[in-house]
Protein backbone atom coordinates (compact mmCIF):
# COMPACT_ATOMS: atom_id res chain seq x y z
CA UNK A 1 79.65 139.10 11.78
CA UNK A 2 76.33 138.39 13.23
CA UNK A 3 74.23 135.90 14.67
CA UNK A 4 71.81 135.05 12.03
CA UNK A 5 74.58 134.06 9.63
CA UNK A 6 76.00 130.79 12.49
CA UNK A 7 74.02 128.63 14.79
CA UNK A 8 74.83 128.91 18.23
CA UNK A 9 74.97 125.17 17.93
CA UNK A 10 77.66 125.94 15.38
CA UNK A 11 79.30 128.20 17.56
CA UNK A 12 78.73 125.58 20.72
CA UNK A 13 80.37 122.41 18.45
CA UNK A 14 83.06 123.84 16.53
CA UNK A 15 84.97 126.60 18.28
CA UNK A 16 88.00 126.80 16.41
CA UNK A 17 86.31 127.70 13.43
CA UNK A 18 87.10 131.37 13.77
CA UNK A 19 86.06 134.68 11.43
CA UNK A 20 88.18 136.88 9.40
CA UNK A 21 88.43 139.26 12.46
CA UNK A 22 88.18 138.37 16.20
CA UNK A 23 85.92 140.53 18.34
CA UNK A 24 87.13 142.86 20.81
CA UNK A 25 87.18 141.34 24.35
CA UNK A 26 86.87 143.76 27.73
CA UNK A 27 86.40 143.72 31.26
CA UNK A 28 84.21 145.04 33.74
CA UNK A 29 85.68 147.04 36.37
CA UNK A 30 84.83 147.69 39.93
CA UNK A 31 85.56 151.05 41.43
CA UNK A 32 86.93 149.67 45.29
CA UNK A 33 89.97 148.44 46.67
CA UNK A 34 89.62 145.09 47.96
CA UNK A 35 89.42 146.84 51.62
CA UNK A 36 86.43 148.80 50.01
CA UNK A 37 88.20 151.95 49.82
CA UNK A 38 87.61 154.15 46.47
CA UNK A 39 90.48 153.39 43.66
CA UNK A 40 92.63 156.43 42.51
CA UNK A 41 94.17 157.23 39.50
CA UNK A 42 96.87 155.50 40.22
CA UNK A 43 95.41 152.43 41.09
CA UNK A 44 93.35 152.10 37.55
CA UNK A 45 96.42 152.64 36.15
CA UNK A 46 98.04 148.99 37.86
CA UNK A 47 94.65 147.53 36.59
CA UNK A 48 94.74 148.80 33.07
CA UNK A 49 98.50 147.60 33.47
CA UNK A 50 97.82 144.06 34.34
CA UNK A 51 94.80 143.68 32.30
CA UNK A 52 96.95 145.04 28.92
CA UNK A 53 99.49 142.13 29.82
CA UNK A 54 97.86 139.47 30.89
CA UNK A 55 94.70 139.81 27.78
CA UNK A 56 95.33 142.55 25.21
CA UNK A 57 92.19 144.07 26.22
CA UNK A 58 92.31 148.30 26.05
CA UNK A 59 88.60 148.61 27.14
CA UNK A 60 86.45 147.92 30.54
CA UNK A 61 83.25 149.28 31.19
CA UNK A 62 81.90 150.87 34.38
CA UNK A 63 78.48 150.84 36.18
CA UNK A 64 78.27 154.38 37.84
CA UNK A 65 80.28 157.62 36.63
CA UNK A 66 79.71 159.04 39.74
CA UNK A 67 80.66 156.12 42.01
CA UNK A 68 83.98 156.57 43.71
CA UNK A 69 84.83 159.64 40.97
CA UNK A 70 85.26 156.21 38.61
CA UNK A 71 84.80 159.02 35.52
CA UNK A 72 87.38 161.37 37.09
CA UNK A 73 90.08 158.76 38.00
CA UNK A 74 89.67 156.60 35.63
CA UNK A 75 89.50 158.26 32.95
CA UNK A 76 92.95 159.90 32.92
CA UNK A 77 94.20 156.83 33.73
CA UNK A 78 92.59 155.52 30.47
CA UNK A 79 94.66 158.19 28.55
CA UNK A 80 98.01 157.47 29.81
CA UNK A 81 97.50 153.68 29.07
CA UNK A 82 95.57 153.91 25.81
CA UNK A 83 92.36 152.49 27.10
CA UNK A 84 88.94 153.06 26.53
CA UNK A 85 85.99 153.00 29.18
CA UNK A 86 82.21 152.48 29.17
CA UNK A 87 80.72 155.18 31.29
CA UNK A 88 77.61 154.28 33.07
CA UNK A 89 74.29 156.11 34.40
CA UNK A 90 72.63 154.76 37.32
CA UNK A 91 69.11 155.95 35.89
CA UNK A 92 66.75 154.64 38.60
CA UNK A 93 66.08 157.35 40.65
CA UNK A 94 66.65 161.39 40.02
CA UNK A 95 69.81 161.69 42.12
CA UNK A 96 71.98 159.14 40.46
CA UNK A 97 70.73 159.78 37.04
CA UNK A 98 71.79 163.76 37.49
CA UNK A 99 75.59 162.61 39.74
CA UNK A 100 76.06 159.95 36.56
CA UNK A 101 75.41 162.49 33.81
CA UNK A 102 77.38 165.53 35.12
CA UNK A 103 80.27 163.28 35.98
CA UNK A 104 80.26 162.40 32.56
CA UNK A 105 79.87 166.09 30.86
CA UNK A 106 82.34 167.37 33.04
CA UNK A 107 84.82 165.05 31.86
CA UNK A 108 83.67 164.32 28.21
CA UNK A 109 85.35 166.83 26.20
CA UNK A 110 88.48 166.41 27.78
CA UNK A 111 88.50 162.99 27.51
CA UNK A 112 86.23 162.36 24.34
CA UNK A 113 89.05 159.78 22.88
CA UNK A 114 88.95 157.92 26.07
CA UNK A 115 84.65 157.28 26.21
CA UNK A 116 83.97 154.39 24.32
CA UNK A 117 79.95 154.85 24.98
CA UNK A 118 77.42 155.60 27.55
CA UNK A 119 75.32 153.10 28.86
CA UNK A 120 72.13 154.64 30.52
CA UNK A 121 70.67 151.79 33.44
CA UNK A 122 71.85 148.44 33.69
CA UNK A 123 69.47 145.44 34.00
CA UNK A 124 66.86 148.47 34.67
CA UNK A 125 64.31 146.39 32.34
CA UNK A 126 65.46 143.34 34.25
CA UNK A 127 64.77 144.80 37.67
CA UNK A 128 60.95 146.62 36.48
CA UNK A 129 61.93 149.77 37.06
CA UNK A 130 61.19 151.51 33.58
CA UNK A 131 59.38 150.25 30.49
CA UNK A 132 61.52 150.24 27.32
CA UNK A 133 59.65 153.59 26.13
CA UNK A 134 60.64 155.28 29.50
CA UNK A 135 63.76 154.09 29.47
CA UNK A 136 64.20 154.85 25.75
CA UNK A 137 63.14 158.70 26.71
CA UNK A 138 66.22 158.16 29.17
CA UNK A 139 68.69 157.38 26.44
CA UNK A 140 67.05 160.11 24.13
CA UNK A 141 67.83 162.75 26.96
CA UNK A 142 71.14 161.45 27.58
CA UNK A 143 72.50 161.39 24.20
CA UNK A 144 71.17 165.41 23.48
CA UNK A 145 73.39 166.02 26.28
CA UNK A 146 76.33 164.36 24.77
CA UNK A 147 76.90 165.00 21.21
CA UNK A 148 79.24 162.31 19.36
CA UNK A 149 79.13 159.92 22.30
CA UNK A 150 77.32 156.56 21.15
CA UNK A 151 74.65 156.28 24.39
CA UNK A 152 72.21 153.09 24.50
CA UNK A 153 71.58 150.29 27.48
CA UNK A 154 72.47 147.33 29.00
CA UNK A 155 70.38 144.58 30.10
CA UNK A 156 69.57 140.70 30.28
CA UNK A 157 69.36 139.16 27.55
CA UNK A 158 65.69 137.71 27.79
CA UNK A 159 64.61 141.95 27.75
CA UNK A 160 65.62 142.12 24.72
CA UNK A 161 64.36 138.70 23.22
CA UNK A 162 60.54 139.28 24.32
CA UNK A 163 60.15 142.90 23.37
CA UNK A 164 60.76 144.57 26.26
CA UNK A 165 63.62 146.83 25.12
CA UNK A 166 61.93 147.07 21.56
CA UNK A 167 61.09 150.95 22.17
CA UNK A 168 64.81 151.80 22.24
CA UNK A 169 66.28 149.59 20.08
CA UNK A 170 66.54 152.12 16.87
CA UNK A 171 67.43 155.00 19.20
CA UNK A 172 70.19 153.10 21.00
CA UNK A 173 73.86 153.23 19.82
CA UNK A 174 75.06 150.73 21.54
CA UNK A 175 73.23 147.97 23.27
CA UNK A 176 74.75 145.28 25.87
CA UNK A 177 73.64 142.13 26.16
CA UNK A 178 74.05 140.36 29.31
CA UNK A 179 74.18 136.50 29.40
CA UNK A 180 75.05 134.11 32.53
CA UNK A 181 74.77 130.65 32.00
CA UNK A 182 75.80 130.36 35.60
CA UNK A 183 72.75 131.69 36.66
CA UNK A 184 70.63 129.89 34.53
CA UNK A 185 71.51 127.11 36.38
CA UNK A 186 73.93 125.18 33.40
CA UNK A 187 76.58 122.97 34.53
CA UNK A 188 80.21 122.93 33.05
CA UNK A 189 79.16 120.43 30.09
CA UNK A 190 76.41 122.77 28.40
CA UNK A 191 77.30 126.02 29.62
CA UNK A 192 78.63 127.58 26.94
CA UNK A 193 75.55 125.97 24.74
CA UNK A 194 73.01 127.51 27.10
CA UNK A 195 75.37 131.25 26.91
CA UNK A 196 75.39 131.41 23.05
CA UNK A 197 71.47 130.44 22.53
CA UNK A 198 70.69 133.27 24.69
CA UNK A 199 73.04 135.72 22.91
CA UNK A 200 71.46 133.97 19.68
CA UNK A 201 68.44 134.93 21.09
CA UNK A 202 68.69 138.70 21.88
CA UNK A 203 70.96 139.40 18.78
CA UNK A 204 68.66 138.00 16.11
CA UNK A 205 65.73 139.76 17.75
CA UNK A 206 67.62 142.99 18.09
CA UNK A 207 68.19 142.84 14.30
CA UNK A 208 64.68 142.00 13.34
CA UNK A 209 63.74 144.94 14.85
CA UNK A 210 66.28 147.92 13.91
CA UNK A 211 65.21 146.40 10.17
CA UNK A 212 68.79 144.38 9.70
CA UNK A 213 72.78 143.29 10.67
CA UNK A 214 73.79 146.52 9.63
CA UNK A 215 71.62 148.52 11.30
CA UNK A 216 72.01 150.38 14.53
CA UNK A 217 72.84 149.48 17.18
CA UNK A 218 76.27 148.13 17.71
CA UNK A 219 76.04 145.21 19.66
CA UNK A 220 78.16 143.59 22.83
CA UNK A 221 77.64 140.56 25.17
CA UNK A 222 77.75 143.21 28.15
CA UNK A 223 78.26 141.28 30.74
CA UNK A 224 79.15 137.16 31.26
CA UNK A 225 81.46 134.62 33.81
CA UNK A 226 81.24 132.21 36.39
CA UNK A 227 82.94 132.42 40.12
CA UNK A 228 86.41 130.42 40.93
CA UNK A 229 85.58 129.71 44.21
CA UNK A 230 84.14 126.08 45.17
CA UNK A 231 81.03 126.01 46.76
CA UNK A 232 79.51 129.17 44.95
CA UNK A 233 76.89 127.27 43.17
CA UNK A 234 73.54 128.36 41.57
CA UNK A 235 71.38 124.79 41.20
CA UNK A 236 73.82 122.98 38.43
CA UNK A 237 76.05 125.45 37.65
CA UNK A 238 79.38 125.02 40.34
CA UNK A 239 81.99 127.71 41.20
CA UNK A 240 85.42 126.67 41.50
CA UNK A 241 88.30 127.59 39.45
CA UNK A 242 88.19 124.59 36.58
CA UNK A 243 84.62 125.71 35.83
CA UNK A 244 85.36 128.86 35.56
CA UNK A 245 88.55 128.84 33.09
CA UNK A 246 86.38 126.12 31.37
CA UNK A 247 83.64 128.85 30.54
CA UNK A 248 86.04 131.43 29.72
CA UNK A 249 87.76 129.17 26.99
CA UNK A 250 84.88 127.39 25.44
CA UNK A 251 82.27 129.97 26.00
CA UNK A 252 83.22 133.18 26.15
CA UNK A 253 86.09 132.70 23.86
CA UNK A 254 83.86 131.07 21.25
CA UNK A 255 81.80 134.25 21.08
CA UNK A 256 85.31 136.08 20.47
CA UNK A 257 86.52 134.18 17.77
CA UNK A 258 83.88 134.17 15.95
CA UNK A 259 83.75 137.87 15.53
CA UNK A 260 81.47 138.79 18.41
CA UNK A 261 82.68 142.15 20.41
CA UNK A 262 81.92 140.48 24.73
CA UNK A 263 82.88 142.15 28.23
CA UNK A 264 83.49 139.86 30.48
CA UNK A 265 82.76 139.97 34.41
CA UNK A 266 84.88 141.01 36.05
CA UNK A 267 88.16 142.11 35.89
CA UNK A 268 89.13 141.52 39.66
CA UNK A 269 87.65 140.03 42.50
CA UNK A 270 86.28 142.37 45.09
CA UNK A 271 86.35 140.89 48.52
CA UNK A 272 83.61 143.94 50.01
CA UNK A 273 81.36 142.91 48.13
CA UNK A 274 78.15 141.84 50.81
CA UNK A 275 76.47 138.28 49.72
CA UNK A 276 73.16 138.74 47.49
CA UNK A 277 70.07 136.53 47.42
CA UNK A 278 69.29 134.87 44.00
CA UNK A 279 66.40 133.72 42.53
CA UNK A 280 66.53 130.35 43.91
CA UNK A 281 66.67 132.04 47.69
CA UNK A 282 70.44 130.94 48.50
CA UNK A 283 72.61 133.40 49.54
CA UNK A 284 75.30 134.38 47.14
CA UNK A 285 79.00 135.01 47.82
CA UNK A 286 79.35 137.61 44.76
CA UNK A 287 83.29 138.26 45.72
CA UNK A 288 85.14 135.68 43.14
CA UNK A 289 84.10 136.50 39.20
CA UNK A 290 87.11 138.29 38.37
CA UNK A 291 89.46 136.72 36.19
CA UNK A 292 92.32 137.90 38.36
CA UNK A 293 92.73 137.84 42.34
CA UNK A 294 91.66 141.15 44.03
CA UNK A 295 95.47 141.83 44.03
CA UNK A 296 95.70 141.40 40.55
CA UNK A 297 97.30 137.69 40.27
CA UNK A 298 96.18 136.26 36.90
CA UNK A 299 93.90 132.98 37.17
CA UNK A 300 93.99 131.77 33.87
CA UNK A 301 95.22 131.83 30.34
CA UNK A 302 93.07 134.99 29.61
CA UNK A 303 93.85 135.48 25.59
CA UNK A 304 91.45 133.87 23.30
């Protein structure tokens, strides 16, 4: 399905109102132990385990190939547990770009059933660092490199609703589409209206440009969620655990049902993680968006 054919006020209002076919919901997945050490093998195994069970998601998507060997561990791991993984490239400087893509070509044909896609930068358009024609020649390198592997981007969603990202849209595969109501500042009652205009937003523009619905690229919500723990607020929008299940149900869940293909972040909290400054100035504690406990206790109904 796609955007142009609902309203996100549609979407917002009636959220039982379901398509033919649900979308495909994942996770994103950090690469640490909760004491910041690197996972194993063995480890991404348990969380492919208790994500399986607790969701019926078989896919997550990663930030870094390189970063803690995530392409190496995880993606055996992905094999013996029938998952599939979104491989990242950290494209902002020379010496991630080249660890990200020879983690990846070192593992691909091995594990070619296990790589979902590629995503080259994330939020790079966001964050200034390339244009959308340098970060298109980016994508164009990477997917030479890496025949049959769908390669494209991920980024906010506002990049791709005023033109930023329009130089790579028809080269792109794949294209995620991040949207946080949370930090837009919503609160709990029009969250999930504020999280579906945006994806409105990017997805109609995305398909005015690659000339139609059923054109490249395939689309996902890349990344979206709210914290669980109280007093992790951004203006309006207020962490704490009824917020966040609230979200998850009426927003993110809406954009499942009705056919839309959405990551959601995170997977598990991850307690190392230093606080980060946000727009507004306030320091952020960063540590509570996953859906389960850093030791992998469930904290919601997670099936939509």
């Amino acid at each position: 399905m796609r955007f142009s054919t609902v309203t996100a006020a549609a979407l917002a209002a009636a959220p039982a109102m379901v398509s033919a076919a649900k979308g495909t919901m994942g996770f994103a997945l950090g690469t640490k132990l909760p004491d910041g050490e690197c996972k194993t093998q063995r480890d991404y195994e348990i969380d492919f385990d208790a994500i399986k069970e607790a969701s019926g998601s078989t896919v997550v998507r990663g930030y870094a190939a390189q970063d803690c060997d995530f392409a190496a561990q995880a993606l055996p791991a992905a094999k013996k547990k029938g998952f599939k993984v979104v491989l990242g490239i950290w494209p902002d400087v020379k010496e991630s770009y080249d660890l990200g893509l020879g983690a990846i070509k070192e593992h691909a044909n091995e594990f070619k059933d296990q790589i979902y896609a590629v995503t080259v930068g994330s939020e790079t358009l966001y964050r200034g660092n390339f244009t959308g024609a340098e970060l298109n020649d980016k994508i164009v390198e990477v997917k030479n490199e890496l025949p049959g592997i769908k390669v494209g981007t991920a980024d906010s969603w506002n990049k791709y609703y005023d033109g930023t990202a329009d130089a790579l849209i028809k080269s792109a595969d794949i294209l995620l589409v991040n949207a946080f109501a949370f930090w837009q500042g919503a609160s709990k009652d029009n969250a999930t209206q504020v999280y579906l205009d945006d994806m409105y937003k990017a997805v109609t523009h995305i398909e005015k440009v690659a000339g139609g619905h059923n054109k490249k690229p395939e689309i996902w919500n890349g990344e979206t969620g709210w914290p669980t723990a109280v007093g992790t607020d951004y203006d309006a929008a207020k962490g704490g655990l009824e917020n966040a299940e609230s979200f998850f149900k009426n927003g993110f869940c809406s954009l499942i049902d009705w056919g839309f293909n959405a990551f959601y972040f995170e997977a598990f909290d991850e307690p190392w993680k230093p606080a980060s400054v946000g727009d507004n100035g306030k320091a952020i504690d960063e540590t509570t968006w996953g859906a389960w406990t850093a030791d992998r206790k469930q904290k919601f109904d997670l099936r939509c």
